[in-house]
C-alpha atoms as a PDB file:
ATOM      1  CA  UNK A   1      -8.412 -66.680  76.449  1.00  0.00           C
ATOM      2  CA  UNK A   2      -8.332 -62.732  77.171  1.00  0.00           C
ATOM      3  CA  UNK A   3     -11.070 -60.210  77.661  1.00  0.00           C
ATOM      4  CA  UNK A   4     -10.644 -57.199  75.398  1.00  0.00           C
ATOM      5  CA  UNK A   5      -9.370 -54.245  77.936  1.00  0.00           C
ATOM      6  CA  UNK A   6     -11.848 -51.139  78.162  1.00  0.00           C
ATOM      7  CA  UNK A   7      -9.655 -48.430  76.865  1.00  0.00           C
ATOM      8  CA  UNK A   8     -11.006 -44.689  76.840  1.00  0.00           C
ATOM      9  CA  UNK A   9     -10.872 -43.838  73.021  1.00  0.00           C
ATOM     10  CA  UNK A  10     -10.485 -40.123  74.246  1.00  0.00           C
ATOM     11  CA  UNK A  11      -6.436 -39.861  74.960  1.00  0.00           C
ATOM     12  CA  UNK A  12      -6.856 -36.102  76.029  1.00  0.00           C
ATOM     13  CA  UNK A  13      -9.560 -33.592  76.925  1.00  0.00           C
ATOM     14  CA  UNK A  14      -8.750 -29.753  77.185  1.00  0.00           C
ATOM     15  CA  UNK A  15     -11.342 -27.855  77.718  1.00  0.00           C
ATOM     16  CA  UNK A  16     -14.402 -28.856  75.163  1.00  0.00           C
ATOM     17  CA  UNK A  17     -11.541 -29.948  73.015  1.00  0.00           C
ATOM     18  CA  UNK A  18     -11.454 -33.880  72.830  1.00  0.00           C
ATOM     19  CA  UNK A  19      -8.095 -35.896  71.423  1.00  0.00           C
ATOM     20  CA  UNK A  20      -8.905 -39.406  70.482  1.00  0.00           C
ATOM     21  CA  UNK A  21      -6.448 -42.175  70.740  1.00  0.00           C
ATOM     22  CA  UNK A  22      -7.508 -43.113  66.915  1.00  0.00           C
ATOM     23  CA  UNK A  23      -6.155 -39.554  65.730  1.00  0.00           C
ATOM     24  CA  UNK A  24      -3.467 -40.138  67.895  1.00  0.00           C
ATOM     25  CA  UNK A  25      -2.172 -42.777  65.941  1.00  0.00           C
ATOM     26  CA  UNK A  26      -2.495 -40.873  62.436  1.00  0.00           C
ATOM     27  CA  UNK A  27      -0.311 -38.708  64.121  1.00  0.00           C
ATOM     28  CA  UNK A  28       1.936 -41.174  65.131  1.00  0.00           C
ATOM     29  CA  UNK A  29       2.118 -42.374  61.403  1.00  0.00           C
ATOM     30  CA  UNK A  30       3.132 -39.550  59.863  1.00  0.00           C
ATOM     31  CA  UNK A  31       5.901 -38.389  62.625  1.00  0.00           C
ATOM     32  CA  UNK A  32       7.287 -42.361  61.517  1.00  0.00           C
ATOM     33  CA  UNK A  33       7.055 -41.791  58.246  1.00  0.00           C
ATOM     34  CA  UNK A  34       8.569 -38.352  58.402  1.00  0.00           C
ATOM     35  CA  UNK A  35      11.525 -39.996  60.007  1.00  0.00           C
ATOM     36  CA  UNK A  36      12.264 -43.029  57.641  1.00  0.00           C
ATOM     37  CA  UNK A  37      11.711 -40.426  54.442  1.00  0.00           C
ATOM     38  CA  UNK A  38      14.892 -38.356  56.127  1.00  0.00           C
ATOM     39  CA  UNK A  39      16.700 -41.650  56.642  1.00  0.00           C
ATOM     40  CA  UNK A  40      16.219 -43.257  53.258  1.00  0.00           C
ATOM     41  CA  UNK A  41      17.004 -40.178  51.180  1.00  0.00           C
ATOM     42  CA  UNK A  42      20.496 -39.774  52.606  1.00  0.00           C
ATOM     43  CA  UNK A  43      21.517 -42.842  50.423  1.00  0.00           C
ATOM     44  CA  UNK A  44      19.099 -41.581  47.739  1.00  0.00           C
ATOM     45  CA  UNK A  45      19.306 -37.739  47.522  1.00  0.00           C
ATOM     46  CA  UNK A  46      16.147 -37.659  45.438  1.00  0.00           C
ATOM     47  CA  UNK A  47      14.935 -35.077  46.912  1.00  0.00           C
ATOM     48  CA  UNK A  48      15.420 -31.480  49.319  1.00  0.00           C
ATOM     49  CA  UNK A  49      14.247 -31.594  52.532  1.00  0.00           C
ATOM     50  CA  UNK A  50      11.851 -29.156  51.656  1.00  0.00           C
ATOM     51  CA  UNK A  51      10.479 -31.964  48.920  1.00  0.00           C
ATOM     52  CA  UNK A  52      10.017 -34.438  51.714  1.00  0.00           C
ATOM     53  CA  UNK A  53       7.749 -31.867  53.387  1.00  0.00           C
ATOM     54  CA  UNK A  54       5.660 -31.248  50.571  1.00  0.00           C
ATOM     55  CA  UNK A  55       5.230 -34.918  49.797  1.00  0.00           C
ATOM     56  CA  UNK A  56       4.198 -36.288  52.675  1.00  0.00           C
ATOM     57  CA  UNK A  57       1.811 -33.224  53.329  1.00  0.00           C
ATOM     58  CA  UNK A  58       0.616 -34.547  50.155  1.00  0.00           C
ATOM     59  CA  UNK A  59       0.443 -37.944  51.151  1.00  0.00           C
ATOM     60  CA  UNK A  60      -1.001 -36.742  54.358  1.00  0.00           C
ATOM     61  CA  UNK A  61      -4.222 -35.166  52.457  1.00  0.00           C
ATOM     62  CA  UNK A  62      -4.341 -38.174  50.092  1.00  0.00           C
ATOM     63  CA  UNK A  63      -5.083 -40.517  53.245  1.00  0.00           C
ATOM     64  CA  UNK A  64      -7.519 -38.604  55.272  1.00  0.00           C
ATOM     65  CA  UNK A  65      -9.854 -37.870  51.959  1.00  0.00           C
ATOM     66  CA  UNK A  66      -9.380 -41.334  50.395  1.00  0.00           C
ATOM     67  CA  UNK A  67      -9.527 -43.180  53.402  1.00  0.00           C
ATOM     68  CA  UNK A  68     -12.743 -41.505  54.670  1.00  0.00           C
ATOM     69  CA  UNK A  69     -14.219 -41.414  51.082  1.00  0.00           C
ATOM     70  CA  UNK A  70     -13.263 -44.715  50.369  1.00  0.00           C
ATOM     71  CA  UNK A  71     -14.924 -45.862  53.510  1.00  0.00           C
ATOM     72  CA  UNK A  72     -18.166 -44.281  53.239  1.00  0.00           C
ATOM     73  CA  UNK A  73     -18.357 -44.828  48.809  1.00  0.00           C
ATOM     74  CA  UNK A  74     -17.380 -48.881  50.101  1.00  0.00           C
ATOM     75  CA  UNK A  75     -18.613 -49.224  53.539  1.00  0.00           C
ATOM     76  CA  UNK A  76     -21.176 -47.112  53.874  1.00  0.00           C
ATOM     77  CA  UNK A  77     -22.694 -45.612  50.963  1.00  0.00           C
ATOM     78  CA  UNK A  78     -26.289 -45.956  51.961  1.00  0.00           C
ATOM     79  CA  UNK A  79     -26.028 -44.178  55.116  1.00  0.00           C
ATOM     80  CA  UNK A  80     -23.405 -41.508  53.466  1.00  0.00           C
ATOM     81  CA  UNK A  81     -26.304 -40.567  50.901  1.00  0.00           C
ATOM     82  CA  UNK A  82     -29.286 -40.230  53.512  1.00  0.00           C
ATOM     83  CA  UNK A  83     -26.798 -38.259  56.064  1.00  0.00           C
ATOM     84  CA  UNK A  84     -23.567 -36.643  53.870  1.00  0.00           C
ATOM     85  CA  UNK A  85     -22.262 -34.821  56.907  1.00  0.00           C
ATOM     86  CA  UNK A  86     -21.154 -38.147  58.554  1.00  0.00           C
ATOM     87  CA  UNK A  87     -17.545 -38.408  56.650  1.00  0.00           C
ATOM     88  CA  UNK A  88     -16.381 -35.862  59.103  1.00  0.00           C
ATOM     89  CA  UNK A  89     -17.040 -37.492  61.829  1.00  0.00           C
ATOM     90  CA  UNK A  90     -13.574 -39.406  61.599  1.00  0.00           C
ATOM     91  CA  UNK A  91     -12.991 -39.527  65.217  1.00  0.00           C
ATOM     92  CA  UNK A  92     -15.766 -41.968  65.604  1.00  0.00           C
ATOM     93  CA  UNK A  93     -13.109 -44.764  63.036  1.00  0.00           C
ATOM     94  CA  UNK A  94     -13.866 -45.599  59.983  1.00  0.00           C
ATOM     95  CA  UNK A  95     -11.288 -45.382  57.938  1.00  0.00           C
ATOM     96  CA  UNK A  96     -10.688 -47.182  54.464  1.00  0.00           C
ATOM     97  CA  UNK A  97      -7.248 -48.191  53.429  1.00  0.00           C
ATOM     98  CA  UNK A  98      -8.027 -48.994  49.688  1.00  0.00           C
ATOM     99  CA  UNK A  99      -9.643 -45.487  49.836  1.00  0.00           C
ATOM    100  CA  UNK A 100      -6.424 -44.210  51.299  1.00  0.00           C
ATOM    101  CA  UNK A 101      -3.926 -45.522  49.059  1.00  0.00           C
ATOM    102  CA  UNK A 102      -5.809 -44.246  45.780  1.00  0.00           C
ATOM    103  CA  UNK A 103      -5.971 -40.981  47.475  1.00  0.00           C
ATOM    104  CA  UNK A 104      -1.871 -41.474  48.247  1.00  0.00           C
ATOM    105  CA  UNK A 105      -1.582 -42.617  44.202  1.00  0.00           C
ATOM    106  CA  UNK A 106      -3.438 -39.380  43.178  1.00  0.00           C
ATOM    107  CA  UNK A 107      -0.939 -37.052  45.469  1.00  0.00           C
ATOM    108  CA  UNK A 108       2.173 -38.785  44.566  1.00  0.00           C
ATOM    109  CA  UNK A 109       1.220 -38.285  40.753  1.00  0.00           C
ATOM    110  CA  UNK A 110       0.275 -34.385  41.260  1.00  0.00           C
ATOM    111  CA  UNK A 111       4.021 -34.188  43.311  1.00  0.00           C
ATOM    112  CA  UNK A 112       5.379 -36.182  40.463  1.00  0.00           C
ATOM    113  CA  UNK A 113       4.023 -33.648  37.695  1.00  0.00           C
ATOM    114  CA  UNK A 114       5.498 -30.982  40.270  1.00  0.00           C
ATOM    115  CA  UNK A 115       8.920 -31.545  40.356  1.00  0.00           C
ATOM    116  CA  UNK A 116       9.181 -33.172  37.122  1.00  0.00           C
ATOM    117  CA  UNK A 117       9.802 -36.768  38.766  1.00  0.00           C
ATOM    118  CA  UNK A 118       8.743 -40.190  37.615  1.00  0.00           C
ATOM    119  CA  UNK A 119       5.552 -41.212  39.219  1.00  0.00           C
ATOM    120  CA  UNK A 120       7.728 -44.578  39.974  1.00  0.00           C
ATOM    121  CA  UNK A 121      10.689 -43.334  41.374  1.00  0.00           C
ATOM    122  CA  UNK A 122       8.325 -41.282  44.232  1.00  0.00           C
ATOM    123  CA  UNK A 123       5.723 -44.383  44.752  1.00  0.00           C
ATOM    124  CA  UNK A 124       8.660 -46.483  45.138  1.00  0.00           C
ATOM    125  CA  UNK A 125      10.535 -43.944  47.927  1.00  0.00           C
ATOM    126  CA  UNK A 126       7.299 -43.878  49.762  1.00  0.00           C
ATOM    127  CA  UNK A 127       6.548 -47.767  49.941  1.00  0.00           C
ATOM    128  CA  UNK A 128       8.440 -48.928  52.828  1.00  0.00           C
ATOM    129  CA  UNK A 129       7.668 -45.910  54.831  1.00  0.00           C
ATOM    130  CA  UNK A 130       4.267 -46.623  54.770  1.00  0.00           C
ATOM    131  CA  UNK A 131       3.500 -50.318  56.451  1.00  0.00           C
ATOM    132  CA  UNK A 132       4.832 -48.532  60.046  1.00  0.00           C
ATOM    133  CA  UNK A 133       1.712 -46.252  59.433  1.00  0.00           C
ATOM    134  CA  UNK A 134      -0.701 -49.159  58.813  1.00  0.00           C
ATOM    135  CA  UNK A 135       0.168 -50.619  62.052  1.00  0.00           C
ATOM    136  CA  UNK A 136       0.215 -47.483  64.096  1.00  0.00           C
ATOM    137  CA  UNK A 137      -4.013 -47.112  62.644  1.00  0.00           C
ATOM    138  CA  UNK A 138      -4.653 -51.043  63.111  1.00  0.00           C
ATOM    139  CA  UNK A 139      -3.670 -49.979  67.153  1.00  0.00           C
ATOM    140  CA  UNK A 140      -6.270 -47.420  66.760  1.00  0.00           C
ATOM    141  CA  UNK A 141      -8.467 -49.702  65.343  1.00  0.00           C
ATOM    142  CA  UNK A 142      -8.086 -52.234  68.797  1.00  0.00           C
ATOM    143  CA  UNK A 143      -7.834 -48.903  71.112  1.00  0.00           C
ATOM    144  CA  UNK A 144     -11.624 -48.435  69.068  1.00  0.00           C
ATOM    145  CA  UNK A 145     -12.731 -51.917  69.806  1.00  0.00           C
ATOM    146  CA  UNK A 146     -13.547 -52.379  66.059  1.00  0.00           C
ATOM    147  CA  UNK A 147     -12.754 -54.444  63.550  1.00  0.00           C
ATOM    148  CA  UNK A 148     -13.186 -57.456  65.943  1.00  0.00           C
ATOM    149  CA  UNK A 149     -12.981 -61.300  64.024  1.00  0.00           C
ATOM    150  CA  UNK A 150     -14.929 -64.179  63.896  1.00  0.00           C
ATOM    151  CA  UNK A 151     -15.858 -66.607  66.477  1.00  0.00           C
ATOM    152  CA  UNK A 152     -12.967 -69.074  67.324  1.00  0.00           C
ATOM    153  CA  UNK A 153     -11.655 -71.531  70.230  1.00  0.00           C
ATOM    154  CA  UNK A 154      -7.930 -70.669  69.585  1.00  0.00           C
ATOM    155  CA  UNK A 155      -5.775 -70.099  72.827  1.00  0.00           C
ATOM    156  CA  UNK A 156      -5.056 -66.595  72.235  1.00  0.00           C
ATOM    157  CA  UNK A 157      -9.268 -65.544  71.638  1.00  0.00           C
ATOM    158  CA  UNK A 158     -10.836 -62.074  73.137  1.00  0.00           C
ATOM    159  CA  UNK A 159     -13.959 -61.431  74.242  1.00  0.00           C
ATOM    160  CA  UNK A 160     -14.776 -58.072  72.869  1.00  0.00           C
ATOM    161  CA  UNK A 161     -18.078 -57.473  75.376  1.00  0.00           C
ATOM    162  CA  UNK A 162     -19.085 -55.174  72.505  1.00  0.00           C
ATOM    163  CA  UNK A 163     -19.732 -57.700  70.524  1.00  0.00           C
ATOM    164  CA  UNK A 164     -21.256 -60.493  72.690  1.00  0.00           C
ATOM    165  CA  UNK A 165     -19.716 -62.616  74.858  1.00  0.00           C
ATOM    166  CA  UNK A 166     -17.649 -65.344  72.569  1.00  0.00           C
ATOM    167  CA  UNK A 167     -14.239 -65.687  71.917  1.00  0.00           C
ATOM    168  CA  UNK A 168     -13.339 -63.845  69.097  1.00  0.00           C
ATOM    169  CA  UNK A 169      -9.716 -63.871  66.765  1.00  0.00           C
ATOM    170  CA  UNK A 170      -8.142 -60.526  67.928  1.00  0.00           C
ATOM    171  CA  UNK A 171      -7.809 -59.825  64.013  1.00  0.00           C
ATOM    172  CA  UNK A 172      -6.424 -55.833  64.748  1.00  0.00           C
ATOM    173  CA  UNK A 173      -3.727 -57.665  66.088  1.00  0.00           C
ATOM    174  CA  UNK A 174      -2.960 -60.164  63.371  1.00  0.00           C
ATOM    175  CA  UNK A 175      -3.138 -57.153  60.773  1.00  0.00           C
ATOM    176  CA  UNK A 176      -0.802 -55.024  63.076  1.00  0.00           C
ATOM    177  CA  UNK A 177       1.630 -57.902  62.740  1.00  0.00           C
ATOM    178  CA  UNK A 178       1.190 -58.453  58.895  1.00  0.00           C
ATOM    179  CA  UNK A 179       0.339 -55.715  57.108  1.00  0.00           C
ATOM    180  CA  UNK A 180       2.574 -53.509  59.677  1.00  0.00           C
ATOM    181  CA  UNK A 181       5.405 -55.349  60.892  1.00  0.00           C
ATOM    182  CA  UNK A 182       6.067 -57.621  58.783  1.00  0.00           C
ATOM    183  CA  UNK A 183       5.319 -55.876  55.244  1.00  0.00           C
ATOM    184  CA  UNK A 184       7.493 -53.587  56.447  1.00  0.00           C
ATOM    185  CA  UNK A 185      10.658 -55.825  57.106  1.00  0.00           C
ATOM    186  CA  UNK A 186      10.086 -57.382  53.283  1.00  0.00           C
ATOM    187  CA  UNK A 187       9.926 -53.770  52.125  1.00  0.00           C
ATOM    188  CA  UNK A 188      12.262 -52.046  53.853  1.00  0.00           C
ATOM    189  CA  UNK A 189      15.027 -54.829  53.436  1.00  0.00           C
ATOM    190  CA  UNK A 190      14.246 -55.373  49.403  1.00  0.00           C
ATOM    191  CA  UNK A 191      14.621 -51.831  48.783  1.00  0.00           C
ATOM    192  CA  UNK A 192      17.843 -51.642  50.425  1.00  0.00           C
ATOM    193  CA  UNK A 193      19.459 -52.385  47.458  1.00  0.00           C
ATOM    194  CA  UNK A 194      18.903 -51.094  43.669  1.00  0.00           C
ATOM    195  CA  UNK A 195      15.667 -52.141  42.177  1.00  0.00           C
ATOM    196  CA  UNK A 196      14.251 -51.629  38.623  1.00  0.00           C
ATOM    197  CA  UNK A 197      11.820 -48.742  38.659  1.00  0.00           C
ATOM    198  CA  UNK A 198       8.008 -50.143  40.206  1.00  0.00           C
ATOM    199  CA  UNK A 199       9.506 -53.072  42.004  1.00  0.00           C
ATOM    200  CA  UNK A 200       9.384 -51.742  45.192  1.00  0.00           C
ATOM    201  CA  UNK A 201       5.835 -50.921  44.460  1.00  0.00           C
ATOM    202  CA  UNK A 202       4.894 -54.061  42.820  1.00  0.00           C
ATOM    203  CA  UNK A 203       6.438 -55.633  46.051  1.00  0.00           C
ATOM    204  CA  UNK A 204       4.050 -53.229  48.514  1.00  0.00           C
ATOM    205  CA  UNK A 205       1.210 -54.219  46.345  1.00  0.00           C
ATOM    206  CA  UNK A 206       1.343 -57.629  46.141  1.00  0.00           C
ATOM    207  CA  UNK A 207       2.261 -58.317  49.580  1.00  0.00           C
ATOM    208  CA  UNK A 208       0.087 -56.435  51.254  1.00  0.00           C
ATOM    209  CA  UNK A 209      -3.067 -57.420  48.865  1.00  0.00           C
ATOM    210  CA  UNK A 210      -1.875 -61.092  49.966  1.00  0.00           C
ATOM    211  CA  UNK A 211      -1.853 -60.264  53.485  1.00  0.00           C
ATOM    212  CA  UNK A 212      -4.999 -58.608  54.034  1.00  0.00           C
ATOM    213  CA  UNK A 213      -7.049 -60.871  51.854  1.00  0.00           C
ATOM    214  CA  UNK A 214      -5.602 -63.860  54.103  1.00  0.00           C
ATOM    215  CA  UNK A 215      -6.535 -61.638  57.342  1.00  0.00           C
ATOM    216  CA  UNK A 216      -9.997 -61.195  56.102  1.00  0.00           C
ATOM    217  CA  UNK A 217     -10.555 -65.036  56.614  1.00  0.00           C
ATOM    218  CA  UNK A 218     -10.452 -63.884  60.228  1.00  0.00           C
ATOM    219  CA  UNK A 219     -11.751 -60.949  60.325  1.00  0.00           C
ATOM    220  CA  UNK A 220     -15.541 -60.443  60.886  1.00  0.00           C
ATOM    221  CA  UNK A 221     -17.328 -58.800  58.057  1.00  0.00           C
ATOM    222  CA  UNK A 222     -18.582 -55.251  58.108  1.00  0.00           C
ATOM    223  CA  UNK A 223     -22.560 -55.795  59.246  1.00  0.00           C
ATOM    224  CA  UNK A 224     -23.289 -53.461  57.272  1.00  0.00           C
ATOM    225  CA  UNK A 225     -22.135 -55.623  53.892  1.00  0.00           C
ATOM    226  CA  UNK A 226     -21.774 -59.432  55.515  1.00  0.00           C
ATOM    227  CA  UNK A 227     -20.399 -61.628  52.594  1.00  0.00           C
ATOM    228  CA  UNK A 228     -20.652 -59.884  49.135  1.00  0.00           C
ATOM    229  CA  UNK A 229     -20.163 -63.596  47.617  1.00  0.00           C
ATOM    230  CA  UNK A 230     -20.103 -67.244  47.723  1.00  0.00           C
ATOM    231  CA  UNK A 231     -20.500 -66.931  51.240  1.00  0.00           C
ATOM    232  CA  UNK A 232     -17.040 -66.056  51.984  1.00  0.00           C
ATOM    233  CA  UNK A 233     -16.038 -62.942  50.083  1.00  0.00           C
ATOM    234  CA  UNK A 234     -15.495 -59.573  52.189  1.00  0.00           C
ATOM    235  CA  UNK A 235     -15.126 -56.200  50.412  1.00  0.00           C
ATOM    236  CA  UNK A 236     -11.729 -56.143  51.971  1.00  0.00           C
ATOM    237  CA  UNK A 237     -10.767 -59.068  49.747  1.00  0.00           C
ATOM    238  CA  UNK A 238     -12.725 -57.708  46.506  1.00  0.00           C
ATOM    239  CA  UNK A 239     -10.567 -54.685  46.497  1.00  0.00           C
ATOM    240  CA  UNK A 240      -6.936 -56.388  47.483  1.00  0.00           C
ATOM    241  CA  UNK A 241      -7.533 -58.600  44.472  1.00  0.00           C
ATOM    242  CA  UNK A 242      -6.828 -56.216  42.235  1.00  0.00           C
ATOM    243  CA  UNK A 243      -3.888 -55.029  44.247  1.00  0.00           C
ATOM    244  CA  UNK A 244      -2.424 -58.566  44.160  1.00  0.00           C
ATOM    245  CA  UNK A 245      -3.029 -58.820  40.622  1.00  0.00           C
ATOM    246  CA  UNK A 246      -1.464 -55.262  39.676  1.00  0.00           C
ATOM    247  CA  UNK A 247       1.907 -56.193  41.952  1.00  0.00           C
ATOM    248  CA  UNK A 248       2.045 -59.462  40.014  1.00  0.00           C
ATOM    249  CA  UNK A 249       2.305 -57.520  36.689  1.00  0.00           C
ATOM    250  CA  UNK A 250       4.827 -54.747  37.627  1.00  0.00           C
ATOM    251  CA  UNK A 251       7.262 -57.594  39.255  1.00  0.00           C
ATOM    252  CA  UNK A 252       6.826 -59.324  35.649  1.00  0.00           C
ATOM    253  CA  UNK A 253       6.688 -56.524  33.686  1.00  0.00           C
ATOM    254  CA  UNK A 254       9.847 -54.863  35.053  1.00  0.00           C
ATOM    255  CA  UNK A 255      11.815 -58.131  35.113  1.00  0.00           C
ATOM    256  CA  UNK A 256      11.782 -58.470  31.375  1.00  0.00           C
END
C-alpha cells in the first residue's frame, strides 16, 4: 500500500507569474506530438512542414476549448451557469477529453476544407500521435491529486489524504497505462502499414472508448454527478459509448 506523494502543483514561480505542473504537461503533449507528426510524414509526405504547424496549432485550440467546454457543459454545468468566468481557470484541472476530441474533430475538418484534404486522411495522420498526449495530462491529473478511484484492498492501493484516509485504486495511473501507453503501441504499430481510409480512426475510437469505459469501473465518480444510472454508470462511460460504437462501424464499414 502507498501514500499518495504531496507534489507542489506549481512547477515554477517567476515573479507573480505561476507555472503549474498540469500546464506543464499540455506542453509536454504537444512538443510529443510535434515530434511523431515530423516522423510519420517522412513515409507519408502528406503534408509541408509548414502544414504540420498549422494543424497541430489547430489541434492545439481544438483541445483547450473543447476540453474546458466539454468539462464545464458535462461536469459542471450548474456551477458554469451561476459563475461563467470559471472555464478559465484551467490551471486549477479540469479538463474533459470527450470535450477535447470534438473540439480536435471540428479543427481537423476546418484544416481539411483548407488544404483541400479528406477529413479521413488528416484524422487518421493525427491518431497515433495523440495517446502520448493523453498520458502526458493523466500525469497532470496524479501531479493534481484528482481523479482518485474507488475504495479497494489491492496491493498496489494509495491513500490520497485528500480524499480520506482509505486505500484507494491509483486510477491516473491505470489510465496513463491504457489510454496512453498502450493505445498508443496498437495505434502506432497498425498504422505502420497501409490502411483503408478511417481505420486508423475507427481503431483510436474504439479502443480508447473500450479502455476508458473499463477504467471508469475504477475510477471514482465526479461528486458532483455520482452514478448517472443503474448505480454504476459514470458520464465518462455515457460518452465513450458512443465512441465504441462509432469505431465499430468505420472498422465494418471500411472493410466491405
Amino acid at each position: 500500500m502507498f501514500v499518495y506523494p504531496h507534489i507542489n502543483r506549481i512547477a515554477l514561480r517567476i515573479g507573480p507569474l505561476k507555472i503549474y505542473w498540469y500546464g506543464v504537461m499540455y506542453l509536454v503533449a504537444f512538443v510529443m506530438a510535434w515530434s511523431l507528426a515530423l516522423y510519420r510524414n517522412k513515409k507519408s509526405r502528406l503534408f509541408t512542414k509548414e502544414q504540420i504547424s498549422d494543424l497541430l496549432f489547430y489541434c492545439a485550440i481544438g483541445v483547450i476549448i473543447g476540453g474546458r467546454l466539454g468539462y464545464m457543459l458535462f461536469y459542471d454545468l450548474p456551477n458554469f451557469l451561476h459563475q461563467p468566468w470559471i472555464i478559465l481557470k484551467t490551471w486549477d484541472g479540469g479538463m474533459s477529453f470527450h470535450g477535447g476530441c470534438l473540439g480536435v474533430v471540428i479543427a481537423m475538418w476546418f484544416f481539411a476544407r483548407k488544404t483541400k484534404n479528406s477529413f479521413f486522411a488528416i484524422a487518421d495522420f493525427v491518431a497515433p500521435l495523440v495517446p502520448l498526449g493523453l498520458g502526458a495530462g493523466r500525469v497532470g491529473n496524479f501531479i493534481n491529486g484528482e481523479l482518485w478511484g474507488r475504495v479497494t484492498n489491492v496491493p498496489w492501493a494509495m491513500i490520497y489524504p485528500q480524499a480520506g484516509f482509505k486505500p484507494r485504486h491509483p486510477s491516473e495511473i491505470y489510465e496513463f497505462l491504457l489510454e496512453g501507453i498502450l493505445l498508443f503501441l496498437i495505434l502506432w504499430f497498425y498504422s505502420s502499414k497501409p490502411r483503408k481510409s478511417a481505420k486508423v480512426s475507427g481503431m483510436f475510437l474504439l479502443f480508447y472508448g473500450l479502455f476508458r469505459f473499463s477504467a471508469e469501473f475504477f475510477r471514482q465518480p465526479d461528486p458532483q454527478l455520482g452514478f448517472i444510472a443503474f448505480g454504476w454508470l459514470t458520464m465518462g462511460q455515457l460518452l465513450s459509448f458512443p465512441m465504441i460504437v462509432l469505431g465499430i462501424f468505420l472498422l465494418i464499414y471500411r472493410k466491405k
